[in-house]
PDB file of N, CA and C in Angstrom:
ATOM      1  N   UNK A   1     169.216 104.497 -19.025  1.00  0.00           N
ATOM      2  CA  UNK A   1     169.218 105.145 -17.731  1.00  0.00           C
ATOM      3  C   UNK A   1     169.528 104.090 -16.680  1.00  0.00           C
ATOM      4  N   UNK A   2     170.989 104.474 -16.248  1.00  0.00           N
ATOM      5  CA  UNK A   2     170.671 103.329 -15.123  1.00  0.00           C
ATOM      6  C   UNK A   2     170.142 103.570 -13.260  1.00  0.00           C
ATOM      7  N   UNK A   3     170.280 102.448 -12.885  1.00  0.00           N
ATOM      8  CA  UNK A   3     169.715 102.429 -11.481  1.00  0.00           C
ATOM      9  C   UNK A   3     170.131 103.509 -10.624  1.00  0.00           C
ATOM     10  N   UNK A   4     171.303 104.008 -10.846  1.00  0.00           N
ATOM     11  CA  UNK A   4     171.647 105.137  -9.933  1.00  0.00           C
ATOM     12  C   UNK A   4     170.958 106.466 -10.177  1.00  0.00           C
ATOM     13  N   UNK A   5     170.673 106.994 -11.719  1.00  0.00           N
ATOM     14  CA  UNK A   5     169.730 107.603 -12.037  1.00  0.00           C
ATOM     15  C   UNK A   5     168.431 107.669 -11.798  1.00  0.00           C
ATOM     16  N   UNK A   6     167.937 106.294 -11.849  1.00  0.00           N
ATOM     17  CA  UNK A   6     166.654 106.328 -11.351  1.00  0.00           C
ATOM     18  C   UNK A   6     166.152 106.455  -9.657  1.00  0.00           C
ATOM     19  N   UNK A   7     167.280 106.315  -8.705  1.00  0.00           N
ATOM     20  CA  UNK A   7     167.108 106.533  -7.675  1.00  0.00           C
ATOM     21  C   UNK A   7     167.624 108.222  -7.079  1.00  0.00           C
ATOM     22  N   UNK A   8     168.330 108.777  -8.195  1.00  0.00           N
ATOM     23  CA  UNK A   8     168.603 109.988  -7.948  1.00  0.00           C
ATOM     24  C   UNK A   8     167.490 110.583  -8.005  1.00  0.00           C
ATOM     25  N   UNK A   9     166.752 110.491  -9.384  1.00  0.00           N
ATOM     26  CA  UNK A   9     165.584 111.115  -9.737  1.00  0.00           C
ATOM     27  C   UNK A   9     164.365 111.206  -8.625  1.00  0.00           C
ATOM     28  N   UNK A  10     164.260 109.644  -8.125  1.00  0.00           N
ATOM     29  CA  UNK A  10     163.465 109.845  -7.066  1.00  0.00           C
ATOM     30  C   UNK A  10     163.532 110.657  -5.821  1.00  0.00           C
ATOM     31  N   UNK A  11     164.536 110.489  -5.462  1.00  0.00           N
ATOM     32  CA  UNK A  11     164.821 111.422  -4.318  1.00  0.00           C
ATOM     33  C   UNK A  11     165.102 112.543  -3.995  1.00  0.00           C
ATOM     34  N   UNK A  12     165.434 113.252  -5.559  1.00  0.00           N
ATOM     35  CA  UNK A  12     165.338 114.425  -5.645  1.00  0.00           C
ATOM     36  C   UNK A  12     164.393 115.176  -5.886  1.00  0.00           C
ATOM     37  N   UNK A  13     163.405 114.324  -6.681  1.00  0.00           N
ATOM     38  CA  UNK A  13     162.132 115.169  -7.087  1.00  0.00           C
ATOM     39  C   UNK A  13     161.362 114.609  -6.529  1.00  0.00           C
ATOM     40  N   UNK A  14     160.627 113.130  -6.426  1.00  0.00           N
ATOM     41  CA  UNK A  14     159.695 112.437  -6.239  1.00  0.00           C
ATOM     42  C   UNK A  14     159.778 112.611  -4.554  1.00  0.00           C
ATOM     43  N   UNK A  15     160.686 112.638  -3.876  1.00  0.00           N
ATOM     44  CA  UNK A  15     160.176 112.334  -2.781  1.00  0.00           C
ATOM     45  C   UNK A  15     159.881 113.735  -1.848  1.00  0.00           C
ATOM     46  N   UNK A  16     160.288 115.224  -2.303  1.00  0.00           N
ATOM     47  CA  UNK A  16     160.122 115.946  -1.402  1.00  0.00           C
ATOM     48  C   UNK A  16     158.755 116.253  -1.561  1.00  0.00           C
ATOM     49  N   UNK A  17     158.629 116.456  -3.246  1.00  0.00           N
ATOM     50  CA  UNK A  17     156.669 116.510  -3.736  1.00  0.00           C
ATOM     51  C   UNK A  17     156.044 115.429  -3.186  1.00  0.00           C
ATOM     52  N   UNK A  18     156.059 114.546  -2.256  1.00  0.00           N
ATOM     53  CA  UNK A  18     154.998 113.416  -1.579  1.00  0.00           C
ATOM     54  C   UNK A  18     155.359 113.928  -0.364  1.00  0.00           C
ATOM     55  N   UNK A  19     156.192 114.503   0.115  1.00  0.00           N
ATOM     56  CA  UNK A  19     156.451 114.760   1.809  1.00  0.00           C
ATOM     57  C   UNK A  19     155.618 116.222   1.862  1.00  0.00           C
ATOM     58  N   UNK A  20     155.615 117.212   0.472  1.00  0.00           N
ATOM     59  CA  UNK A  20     155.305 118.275   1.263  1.00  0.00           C
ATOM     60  C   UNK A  20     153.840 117.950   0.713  1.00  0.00           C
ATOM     61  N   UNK A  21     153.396 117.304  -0.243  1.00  0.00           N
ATOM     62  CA  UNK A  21     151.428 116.898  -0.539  1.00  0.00           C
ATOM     63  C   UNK A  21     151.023 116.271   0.686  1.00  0.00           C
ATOM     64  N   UNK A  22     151.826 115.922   1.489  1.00  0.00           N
ATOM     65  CA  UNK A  22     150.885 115.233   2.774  1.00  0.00           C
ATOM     66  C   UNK A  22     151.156 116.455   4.026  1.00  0.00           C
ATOM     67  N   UNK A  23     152.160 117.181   3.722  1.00  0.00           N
ATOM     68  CA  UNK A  23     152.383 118.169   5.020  1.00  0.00           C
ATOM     69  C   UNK A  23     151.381 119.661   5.128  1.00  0.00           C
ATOM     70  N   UNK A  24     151.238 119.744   3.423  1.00  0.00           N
ATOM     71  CA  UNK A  24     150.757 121.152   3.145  1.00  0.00           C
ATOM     72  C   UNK A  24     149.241 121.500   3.383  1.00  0.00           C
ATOM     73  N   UNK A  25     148.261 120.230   3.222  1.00  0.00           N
ATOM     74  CA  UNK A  25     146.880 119.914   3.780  1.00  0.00           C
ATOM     75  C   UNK A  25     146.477 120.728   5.237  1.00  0.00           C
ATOM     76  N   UNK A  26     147.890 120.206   6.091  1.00  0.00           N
ATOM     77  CA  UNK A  26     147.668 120.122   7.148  1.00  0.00           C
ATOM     78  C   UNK A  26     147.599 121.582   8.344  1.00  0.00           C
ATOM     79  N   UNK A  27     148.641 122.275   7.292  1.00  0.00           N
ATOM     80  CA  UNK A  27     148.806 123.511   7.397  1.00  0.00           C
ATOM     81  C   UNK A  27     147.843 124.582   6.382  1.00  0.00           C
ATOM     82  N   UNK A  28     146.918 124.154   5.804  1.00  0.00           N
ATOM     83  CA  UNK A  28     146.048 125.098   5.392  1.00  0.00           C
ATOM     84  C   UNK A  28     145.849 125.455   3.724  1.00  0.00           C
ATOM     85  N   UNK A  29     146.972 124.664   3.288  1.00  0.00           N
ATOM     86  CA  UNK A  29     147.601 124.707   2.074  1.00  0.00           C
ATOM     87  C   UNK A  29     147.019 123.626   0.655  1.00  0.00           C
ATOM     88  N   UNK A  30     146.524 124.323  -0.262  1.00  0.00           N
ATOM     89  CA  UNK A  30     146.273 123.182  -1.097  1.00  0.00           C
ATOM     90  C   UNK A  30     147.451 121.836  -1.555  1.00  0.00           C
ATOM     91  N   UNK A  31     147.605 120.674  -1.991  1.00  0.00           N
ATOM     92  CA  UNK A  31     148.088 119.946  -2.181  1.00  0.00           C
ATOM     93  C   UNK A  31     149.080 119.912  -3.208  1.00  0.00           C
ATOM     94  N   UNK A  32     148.303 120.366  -4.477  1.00  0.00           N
ATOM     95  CA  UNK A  32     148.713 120.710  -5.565  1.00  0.00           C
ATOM     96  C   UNK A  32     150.135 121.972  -5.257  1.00  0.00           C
ATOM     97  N   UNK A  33     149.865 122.152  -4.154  1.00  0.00           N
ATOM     98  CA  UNK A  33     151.115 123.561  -4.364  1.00  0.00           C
ATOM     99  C   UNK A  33     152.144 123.014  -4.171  1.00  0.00           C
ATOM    100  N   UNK A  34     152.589 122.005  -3.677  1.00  0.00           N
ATOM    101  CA  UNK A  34     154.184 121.120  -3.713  1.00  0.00           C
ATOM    102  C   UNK A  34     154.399 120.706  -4.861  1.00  0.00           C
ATOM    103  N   UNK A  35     153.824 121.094  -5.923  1.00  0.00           N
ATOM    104  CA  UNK A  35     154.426 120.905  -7.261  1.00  0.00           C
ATOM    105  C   UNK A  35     155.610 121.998  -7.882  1.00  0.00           C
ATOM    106  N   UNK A  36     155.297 123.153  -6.921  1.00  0.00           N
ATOM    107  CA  UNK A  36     156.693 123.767  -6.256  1.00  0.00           C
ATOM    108  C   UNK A  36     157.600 123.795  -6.601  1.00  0.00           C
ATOM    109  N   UNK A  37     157.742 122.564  -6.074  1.00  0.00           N
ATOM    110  CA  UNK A  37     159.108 121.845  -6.327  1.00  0.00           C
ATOM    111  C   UNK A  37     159.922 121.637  -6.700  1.00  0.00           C
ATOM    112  N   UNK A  38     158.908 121.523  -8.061  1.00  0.00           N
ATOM    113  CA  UNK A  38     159.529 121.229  -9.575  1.00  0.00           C
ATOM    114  C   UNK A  38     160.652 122.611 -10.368  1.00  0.00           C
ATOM    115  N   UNK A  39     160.168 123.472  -9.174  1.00  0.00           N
ATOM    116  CA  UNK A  39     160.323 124.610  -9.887  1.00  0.00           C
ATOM    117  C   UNK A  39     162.278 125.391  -9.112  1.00  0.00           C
ATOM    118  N   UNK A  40     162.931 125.392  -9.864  1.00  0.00           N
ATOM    119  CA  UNK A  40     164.534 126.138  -9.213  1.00  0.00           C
ATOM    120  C   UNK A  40     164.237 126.785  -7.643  1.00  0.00           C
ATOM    121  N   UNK A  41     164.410 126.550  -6.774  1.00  0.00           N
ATOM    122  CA  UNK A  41     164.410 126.862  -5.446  1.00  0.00           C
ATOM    123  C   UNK A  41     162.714 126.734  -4.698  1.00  0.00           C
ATOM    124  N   UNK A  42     161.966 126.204  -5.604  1.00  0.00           N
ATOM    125  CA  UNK A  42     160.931 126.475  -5.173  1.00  0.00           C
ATOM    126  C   UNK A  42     160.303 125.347  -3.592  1.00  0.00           C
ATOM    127  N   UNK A  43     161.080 124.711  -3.581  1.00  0.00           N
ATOM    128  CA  UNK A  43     161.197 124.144  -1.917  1.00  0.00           C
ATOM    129  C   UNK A  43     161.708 124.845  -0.834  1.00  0.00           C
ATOM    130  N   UNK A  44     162.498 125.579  -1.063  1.00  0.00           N
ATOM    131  CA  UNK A  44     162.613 126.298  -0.190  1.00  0.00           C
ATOM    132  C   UNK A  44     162.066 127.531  -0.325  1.00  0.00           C
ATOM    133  N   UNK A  45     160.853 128.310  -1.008  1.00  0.00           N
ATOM    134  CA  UNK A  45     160.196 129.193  -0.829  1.00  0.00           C
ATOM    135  C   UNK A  45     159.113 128.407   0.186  1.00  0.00           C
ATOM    136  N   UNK A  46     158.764 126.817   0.058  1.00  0.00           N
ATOM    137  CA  UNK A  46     157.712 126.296   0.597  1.00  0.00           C
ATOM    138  C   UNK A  46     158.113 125.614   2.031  1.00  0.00           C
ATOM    139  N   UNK A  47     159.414 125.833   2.185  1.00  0.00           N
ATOM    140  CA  UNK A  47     159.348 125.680   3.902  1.00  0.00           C
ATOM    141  C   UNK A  47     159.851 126.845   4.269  1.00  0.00           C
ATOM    142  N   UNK A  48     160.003 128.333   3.719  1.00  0.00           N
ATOM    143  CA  UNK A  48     159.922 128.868   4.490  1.00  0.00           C
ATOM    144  C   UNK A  48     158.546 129.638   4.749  1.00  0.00           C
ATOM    145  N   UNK A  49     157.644 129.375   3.580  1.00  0.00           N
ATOM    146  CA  UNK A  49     156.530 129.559   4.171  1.00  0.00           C
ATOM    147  C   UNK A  49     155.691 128.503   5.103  1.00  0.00           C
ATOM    148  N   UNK A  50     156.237 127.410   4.930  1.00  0.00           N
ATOM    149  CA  UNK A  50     156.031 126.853   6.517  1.00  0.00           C
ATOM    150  C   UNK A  50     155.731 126.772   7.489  1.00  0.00           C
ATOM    151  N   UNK A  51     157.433 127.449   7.619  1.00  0.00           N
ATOM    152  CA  UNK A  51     158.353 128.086   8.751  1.00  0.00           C
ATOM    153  C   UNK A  51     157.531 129.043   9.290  1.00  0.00           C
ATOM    154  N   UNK A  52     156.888 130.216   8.714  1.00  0.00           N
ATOM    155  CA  UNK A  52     156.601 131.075   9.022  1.00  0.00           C
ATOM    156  C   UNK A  52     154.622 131.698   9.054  1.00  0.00           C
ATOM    157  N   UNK A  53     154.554 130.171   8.593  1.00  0.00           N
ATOM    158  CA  UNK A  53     152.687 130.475   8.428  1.00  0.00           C
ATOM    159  C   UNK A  53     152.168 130.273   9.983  1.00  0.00           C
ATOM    160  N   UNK A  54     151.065 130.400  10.451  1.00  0.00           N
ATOM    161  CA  UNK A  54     150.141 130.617  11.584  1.00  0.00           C
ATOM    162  C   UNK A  54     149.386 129.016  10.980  1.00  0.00           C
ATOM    163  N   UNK A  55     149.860 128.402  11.660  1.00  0.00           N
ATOM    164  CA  UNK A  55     148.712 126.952  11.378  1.00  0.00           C
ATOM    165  C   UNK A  55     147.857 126.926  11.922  1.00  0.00           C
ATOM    166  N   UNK A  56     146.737 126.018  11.750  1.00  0.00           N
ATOM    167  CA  UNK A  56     145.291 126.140  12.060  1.00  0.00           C
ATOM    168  C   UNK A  56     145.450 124.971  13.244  1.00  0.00           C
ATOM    169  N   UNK A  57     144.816 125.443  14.755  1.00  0.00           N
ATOM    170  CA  UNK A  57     144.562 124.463  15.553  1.00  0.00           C
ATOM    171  C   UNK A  57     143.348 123.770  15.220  1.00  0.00           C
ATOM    172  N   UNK A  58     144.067 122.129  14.909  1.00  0.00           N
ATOM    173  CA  UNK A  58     143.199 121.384  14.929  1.00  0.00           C
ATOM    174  C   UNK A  58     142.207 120.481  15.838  1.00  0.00           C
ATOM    175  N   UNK A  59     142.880 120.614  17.000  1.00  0.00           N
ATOM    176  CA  UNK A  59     143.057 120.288  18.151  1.00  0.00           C
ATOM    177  C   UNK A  59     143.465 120.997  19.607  1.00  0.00           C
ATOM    178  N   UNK A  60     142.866 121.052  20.405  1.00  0.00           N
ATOM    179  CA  UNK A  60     143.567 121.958  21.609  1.00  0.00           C
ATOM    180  C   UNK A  60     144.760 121.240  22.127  1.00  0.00           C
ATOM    181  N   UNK A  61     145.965 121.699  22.428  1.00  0.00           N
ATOM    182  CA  UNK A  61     146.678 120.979  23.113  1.00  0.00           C
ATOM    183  C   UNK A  61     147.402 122.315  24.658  1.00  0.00           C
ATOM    184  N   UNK A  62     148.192 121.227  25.232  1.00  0.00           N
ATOM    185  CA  UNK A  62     148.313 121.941  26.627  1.00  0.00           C
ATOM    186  C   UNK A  62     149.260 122.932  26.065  1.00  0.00           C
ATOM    187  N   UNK A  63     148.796 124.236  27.356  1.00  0.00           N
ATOM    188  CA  UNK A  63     149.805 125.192  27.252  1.00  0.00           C
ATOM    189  C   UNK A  63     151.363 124.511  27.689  1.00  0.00           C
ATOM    190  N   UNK A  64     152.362 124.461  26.997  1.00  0.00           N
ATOM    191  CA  UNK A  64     153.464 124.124  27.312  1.00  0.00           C
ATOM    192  C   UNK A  64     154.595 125.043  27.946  1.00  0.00           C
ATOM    193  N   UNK A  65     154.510 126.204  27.422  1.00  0.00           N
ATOM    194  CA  UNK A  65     155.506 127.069  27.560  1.00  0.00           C
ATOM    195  C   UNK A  65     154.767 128.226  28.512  1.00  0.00           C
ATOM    196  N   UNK A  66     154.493 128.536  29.519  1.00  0.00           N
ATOM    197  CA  UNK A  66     153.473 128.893  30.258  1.00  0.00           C
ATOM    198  C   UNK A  66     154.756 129.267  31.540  1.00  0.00           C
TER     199      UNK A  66
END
């Protein structure tokens, strides 16, 4: 296997499953569910539920759009 393989591999698999285990916490979501991933389109079932979930205020922030 060479080096170009092994950096394909990473970036195709390895790195969206570490971007969405630290994103999915945050939004309400267990961790384990960006294993996803792994699965034929299953990244994009997980940003468009995302896209489209009600996140939890963690924090108050200013009305902006007011």
């Amino acid at each position: 296997m060479g080096a170009i393989s092994i950096l394909t591999l990473l970036v195709v698999y390895v790195f969206p499953i570490f971007c969405f285990w630290r994103i999915l916490p945050r939004a309400g979501i267990p961790s384990w569910v960006s294993l996803a991933c792994l699965i034929p389109l299953g990244m994009f079932v997980l940003l468009g539920v995302l896209a489209f979930k009600t996140w939890p205020d963690n924090h108050a922030s200013p009305e902006v759009f007011n």
